[in-house]
Protein backbone atom coordinates (compact mmCIF):
# COMPACT_ATOMS: atom_id res chain seq x y z
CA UNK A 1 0.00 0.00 0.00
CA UNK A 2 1.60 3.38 -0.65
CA UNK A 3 1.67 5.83 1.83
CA UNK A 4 0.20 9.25 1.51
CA UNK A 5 2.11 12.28 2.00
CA UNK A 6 -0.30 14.70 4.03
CA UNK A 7 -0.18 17.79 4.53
CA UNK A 8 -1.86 20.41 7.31
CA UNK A 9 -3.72 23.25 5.92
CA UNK A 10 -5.34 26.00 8.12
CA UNK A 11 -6.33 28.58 5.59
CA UNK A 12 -3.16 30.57 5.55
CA UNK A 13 -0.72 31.56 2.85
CA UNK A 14 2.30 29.18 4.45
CA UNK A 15 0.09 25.88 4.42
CA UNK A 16 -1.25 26.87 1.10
CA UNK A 17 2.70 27.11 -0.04
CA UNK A 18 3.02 23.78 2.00
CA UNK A 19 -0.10 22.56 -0.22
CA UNK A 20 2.13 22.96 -3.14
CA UNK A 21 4.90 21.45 -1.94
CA UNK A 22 2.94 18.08 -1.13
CA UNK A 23 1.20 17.61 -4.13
CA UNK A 24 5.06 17.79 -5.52
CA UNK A 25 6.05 15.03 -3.30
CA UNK A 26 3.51 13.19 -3.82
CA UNK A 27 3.57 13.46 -7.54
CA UNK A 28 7.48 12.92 -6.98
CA UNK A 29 7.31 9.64 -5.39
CA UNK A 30 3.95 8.37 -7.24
CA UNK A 31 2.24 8.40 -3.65
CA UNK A 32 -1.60 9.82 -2.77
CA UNK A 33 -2.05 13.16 -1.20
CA UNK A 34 -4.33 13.51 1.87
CA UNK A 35 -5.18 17.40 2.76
CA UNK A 36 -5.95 17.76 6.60
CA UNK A 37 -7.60 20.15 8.31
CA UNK A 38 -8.40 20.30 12.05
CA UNK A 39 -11.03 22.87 13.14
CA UNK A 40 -9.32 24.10 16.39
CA UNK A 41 -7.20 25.67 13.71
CA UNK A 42 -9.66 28.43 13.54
CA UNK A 43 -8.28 30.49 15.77
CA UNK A 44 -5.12 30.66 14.42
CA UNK A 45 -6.54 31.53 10.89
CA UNK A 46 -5.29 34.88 9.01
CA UNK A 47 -6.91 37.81 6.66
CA UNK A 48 -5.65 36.12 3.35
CA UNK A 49 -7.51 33.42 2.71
CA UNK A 50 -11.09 35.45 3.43
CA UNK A 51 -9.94 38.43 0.78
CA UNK A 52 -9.44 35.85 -1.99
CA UNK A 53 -12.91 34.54 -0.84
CA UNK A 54 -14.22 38.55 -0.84
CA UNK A 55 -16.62 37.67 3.01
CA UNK A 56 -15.63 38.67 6.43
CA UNK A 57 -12.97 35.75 8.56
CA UNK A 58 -15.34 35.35 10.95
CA UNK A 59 -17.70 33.74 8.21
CA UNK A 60 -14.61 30.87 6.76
CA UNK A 61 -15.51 27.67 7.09
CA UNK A 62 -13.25 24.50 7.29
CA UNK A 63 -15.09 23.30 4.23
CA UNK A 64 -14.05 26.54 2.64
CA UNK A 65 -10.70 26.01 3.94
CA UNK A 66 -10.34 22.29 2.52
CA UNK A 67 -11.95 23.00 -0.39
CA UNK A 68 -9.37 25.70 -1.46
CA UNK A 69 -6.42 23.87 -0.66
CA UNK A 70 -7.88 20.83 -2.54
CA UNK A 71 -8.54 23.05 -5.74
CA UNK A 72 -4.85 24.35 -5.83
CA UNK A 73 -3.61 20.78 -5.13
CA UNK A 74 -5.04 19.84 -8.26
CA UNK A 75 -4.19 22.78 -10.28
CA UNK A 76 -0.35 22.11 -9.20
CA UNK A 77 -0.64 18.20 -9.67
CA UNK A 78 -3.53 17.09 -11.78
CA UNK A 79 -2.69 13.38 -11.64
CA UNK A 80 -2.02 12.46 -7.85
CA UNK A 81 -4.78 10.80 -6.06
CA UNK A 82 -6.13 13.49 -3.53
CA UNK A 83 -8.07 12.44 0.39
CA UNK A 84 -9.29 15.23 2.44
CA UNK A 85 -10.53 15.03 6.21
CA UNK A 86 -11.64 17.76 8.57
CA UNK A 87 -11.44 17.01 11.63
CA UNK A 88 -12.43 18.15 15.25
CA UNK A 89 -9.15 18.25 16.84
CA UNK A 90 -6.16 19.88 17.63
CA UNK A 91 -4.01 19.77 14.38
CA UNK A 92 -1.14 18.97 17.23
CA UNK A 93 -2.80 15.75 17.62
CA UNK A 94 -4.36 14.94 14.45
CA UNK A 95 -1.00 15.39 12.51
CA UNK A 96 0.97 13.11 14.82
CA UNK A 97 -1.71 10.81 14.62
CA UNK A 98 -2.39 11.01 10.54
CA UNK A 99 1.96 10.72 10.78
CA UNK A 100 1.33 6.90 11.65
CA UNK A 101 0.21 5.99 8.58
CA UNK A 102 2.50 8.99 6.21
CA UNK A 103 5.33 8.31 4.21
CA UNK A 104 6.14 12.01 4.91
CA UNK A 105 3.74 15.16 7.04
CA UNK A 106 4.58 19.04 5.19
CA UNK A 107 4.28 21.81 6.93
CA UNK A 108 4.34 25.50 6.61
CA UNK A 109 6.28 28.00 8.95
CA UNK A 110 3.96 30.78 10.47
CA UNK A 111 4.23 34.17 10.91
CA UNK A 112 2.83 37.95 11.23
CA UNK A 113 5.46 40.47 10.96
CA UNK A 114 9.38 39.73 10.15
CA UNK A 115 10.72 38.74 13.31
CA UNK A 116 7.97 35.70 13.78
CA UNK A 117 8.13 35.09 10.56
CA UNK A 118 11.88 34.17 11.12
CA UNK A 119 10.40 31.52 13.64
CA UNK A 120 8.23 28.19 13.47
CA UNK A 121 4.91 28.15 14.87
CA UNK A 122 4.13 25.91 18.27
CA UNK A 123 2.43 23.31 15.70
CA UNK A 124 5.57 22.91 13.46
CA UNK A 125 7.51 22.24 16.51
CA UNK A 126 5.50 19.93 18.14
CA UNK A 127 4.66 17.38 14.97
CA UNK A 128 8.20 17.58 14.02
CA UNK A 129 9.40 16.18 17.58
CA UNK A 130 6.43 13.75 17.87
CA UNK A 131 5.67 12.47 14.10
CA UNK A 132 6.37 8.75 13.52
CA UNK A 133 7.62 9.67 9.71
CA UNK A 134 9.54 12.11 8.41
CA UNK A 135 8.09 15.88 8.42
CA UNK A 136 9.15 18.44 5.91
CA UNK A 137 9.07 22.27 7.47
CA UNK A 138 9.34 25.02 4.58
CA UNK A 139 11.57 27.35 5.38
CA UNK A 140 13.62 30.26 3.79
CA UNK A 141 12.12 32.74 2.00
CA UNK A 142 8.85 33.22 0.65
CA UNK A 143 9.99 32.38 -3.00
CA UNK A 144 7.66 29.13 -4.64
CA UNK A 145 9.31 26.32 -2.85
CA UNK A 146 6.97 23.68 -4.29
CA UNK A 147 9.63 22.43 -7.18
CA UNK A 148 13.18 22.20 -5.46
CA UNK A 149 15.31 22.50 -7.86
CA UNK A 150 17.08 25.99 -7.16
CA UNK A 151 20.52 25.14 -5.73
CA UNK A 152 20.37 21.48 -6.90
CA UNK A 153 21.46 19.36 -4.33
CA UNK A 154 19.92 17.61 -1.34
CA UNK A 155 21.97 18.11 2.64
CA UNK A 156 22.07 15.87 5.18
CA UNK A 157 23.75 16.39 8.29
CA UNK A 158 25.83 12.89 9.84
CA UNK A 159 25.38 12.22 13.52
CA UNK A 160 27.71 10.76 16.28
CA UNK A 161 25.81 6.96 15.41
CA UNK A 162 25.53 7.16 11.94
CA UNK A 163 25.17 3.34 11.30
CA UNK A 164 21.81 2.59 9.46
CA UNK A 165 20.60 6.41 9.94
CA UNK A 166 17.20 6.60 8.74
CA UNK A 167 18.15 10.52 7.98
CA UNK A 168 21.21 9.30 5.73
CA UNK A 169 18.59 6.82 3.88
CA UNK A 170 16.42 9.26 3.22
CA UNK A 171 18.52 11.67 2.44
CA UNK A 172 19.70 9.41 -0.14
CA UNK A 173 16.09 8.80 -1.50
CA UNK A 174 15.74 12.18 -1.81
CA UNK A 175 18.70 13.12 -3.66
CA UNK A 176 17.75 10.23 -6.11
CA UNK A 177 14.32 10.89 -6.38
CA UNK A 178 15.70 14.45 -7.80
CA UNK A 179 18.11 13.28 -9.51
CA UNK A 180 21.15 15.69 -7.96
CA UNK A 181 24.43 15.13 -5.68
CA UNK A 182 24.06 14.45 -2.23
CA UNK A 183 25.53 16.81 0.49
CA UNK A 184 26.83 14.95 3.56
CA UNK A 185 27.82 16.73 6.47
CA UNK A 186 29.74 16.37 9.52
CA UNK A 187 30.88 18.46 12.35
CA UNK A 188 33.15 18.24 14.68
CA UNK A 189 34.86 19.68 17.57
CA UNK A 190 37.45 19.10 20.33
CA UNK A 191 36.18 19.51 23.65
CA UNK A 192 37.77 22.19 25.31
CA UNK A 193 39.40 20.59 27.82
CA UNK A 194 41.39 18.36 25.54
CA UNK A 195 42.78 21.37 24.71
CA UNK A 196 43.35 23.93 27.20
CA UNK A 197 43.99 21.60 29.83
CA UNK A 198 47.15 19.89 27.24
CA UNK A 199 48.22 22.82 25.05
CA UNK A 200 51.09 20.78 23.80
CA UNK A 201 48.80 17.91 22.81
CA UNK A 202 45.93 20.59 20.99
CA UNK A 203 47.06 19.93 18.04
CA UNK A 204 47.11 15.91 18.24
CA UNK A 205 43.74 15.96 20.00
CA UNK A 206 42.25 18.11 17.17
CA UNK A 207 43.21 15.68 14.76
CA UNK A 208 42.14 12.61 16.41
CA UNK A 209 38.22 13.65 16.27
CA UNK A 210 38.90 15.23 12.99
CA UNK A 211 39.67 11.83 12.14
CA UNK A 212 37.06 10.09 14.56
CA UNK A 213 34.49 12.44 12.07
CA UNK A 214 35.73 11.37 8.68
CA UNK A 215 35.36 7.27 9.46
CA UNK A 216 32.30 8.23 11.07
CA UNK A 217 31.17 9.75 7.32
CA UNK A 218 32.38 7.28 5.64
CA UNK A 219 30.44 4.61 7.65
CA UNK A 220 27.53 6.48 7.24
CA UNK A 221 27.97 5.87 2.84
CA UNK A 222 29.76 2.71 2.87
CA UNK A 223 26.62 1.08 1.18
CA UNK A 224 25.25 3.86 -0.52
CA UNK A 225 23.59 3.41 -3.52
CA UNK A 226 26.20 4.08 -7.42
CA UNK A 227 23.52 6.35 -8.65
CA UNK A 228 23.85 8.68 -6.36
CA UNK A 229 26.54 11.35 -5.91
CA UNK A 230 27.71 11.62 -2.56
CA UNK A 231 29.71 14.65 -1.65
CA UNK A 232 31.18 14.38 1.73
CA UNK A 233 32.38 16.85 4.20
CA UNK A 234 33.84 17.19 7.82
CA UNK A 235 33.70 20.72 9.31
CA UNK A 236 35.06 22.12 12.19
CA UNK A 237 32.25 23.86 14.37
CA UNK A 238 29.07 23.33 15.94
CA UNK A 239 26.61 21.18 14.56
CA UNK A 240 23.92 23.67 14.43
CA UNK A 241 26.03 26.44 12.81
CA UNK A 242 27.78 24.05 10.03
CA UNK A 243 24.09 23.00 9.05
CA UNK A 244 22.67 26.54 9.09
CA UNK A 245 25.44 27.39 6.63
CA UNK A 246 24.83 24.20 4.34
CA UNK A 247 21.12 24.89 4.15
CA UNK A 248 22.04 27.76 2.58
CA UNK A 249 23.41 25.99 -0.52
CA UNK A 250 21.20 23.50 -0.58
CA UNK A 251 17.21 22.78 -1.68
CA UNK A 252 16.27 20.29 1.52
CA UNK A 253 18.45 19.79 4.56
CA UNK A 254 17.80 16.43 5.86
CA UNK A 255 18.08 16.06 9.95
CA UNK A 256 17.78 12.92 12.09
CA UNK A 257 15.81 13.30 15.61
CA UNK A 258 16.50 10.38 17.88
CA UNK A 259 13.63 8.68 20.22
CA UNK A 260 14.34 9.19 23.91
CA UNK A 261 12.06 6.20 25.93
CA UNK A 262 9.65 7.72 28.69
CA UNK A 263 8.71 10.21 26.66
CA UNK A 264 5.96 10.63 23.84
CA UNK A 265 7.08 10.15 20.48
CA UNK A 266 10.54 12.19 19.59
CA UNK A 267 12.01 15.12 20.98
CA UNK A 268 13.92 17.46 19.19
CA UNK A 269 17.50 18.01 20.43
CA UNK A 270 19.01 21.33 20.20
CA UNK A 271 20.60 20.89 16.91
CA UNK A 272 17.26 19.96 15.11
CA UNK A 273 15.16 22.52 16.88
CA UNK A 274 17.81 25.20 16.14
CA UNK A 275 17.93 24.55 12.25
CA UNK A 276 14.18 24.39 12.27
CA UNK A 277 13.77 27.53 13.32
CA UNK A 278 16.19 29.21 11.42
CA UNK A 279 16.97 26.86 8.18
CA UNK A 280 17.71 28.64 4.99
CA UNK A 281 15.63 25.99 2.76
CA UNK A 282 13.21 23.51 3.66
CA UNK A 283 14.06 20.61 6.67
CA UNK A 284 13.30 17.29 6.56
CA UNK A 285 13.44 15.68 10.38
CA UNK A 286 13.65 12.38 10.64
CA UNK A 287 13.20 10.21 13.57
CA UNK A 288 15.74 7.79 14.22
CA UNK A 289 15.08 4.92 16.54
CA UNK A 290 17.89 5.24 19.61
């Protein structure tokens, strides 16, 4: 059975760009689309979507709402099989639930003003660090991100355990799917106190998890796929910083968020939740089982 990608709407212009972007995916991958809208969404709603429909906010229904994002999903993607359900629920909940039974969740970023819209939304957030596939967050600018395609490549980023990442596989589907090179990246650094503590060992201690990085990459691609082009790179620095900078090259950036037992579905760590929130492209997380 093929998975559907699905995608939240809530009458604004970000979901409506997210719309987009899923019926691309789904098109991409030869998958259904399912459009879901949750009606405690209401209150969240913006001014945009009642001036294309020329009546008051106050007077937007979810049908309304559904109904609009269905008619550009087909105007993007005419062929992809298309499910809608409007539901009476937090989207919080819905989406984590729908994510069950998703090959992937899309998402838009919110936002009134320039400095929000800089940030994710409280329902990004939480279905990223809960969803049981992976969930795509648009981010960046407001350009059409539906067709990636501008820089050409796919980034991943390469954890500490990179041994049958689900991030690095999907990174890898991704990047074929496209048809471009793969960008895998890995950061390191020396802890301080290897350093200060032995200044005449710095250098030596440097090198050794410079080195500890590169097998660690290379692990992570030793049975990667020919048709794939894998560019590999270890950078000094912190993880969140060297990924900020590669999503700035690249058209997805591809990050794994590990399971942590006693507590509901994923949590973001630091580094996930940082590039989320301030990602110069689109971000894939995906969860990786601990």
């Amino acid at each position: 059975m093929d998975l559907p990608i699905v995608v939240g709407v809530d009458g604004s212009e970000p979901s409506l760009r997210a719309v987009d972007r899923a019926a691309y995916e789904a098109a991409l991958r030869g998958v259904p689309l399912r459009l879901v809208y949750a009606r405690l969404w209401e209150r969240y709603e913006g001014s945009s979507l009642a001036q294309d429909l020329a009546r008051p906010s106050g007077q937007v229904t979810a049908e309304d709402v559904i109904e609009t994002a269905a008619n550009r999903a087909r105007l993007r993607e005419p062929g992809v099989r298309l499910s809608i359900a409007v539901l009476p629920e937090e989207p919080e909940y819905t989406l984590v639930r729908e994510s069950r039974t998703a090959s992937a969740v899309v998402l838009g970023s919110r936002g009134r003003s320039a400095m929000t819209e800089a940030l994710l939304g409280s329902v990004s957030v939480t279905v990223a660090g809960h969803a049981h596939c992976p969930v795509i967050v648009l981010r960046g600018s407001h350009d059409d991100q539906a067709r990636s395609g501008r820089h050409g490549r796919v980034a991943v980023g390469v954890g500490e355990k990179p041994a049958h990442s689900a991030a690095v596989r999907f990174a890898l589907d991704e990047a074929r799917l496209r048809h471009v090179p793969l960008d895998a990246v890995r950061a390191w650094r020396a802890p301080a106190h290897e350093t200060t503590d032995h200044p005449l060992m710095s250098g030596g201690a440097a090198r050794l998890h410079e080195e500890r990085a590169a097998e660690e990459l290379e692990e992570a691609f030793r049975e990667a796929p020919d048709d794939v082009e894998v560019r590999r790179r270890i950078v000094e620095g912190h993880a969140r910083r060297v990924l900020l900078d590669a999503s700035a090259g690249a058209d997805l950036l591809v990050v794994g968020a590990r399971r942590r037992s006693g507590h509901f579905g994923l949590q973001l760590g630091r580094v996930a939740h940082g590039v989320l929130h301030h990602a110069a492209c689109p971000v894939a997380v995906v969860p990786e089982e601990a």
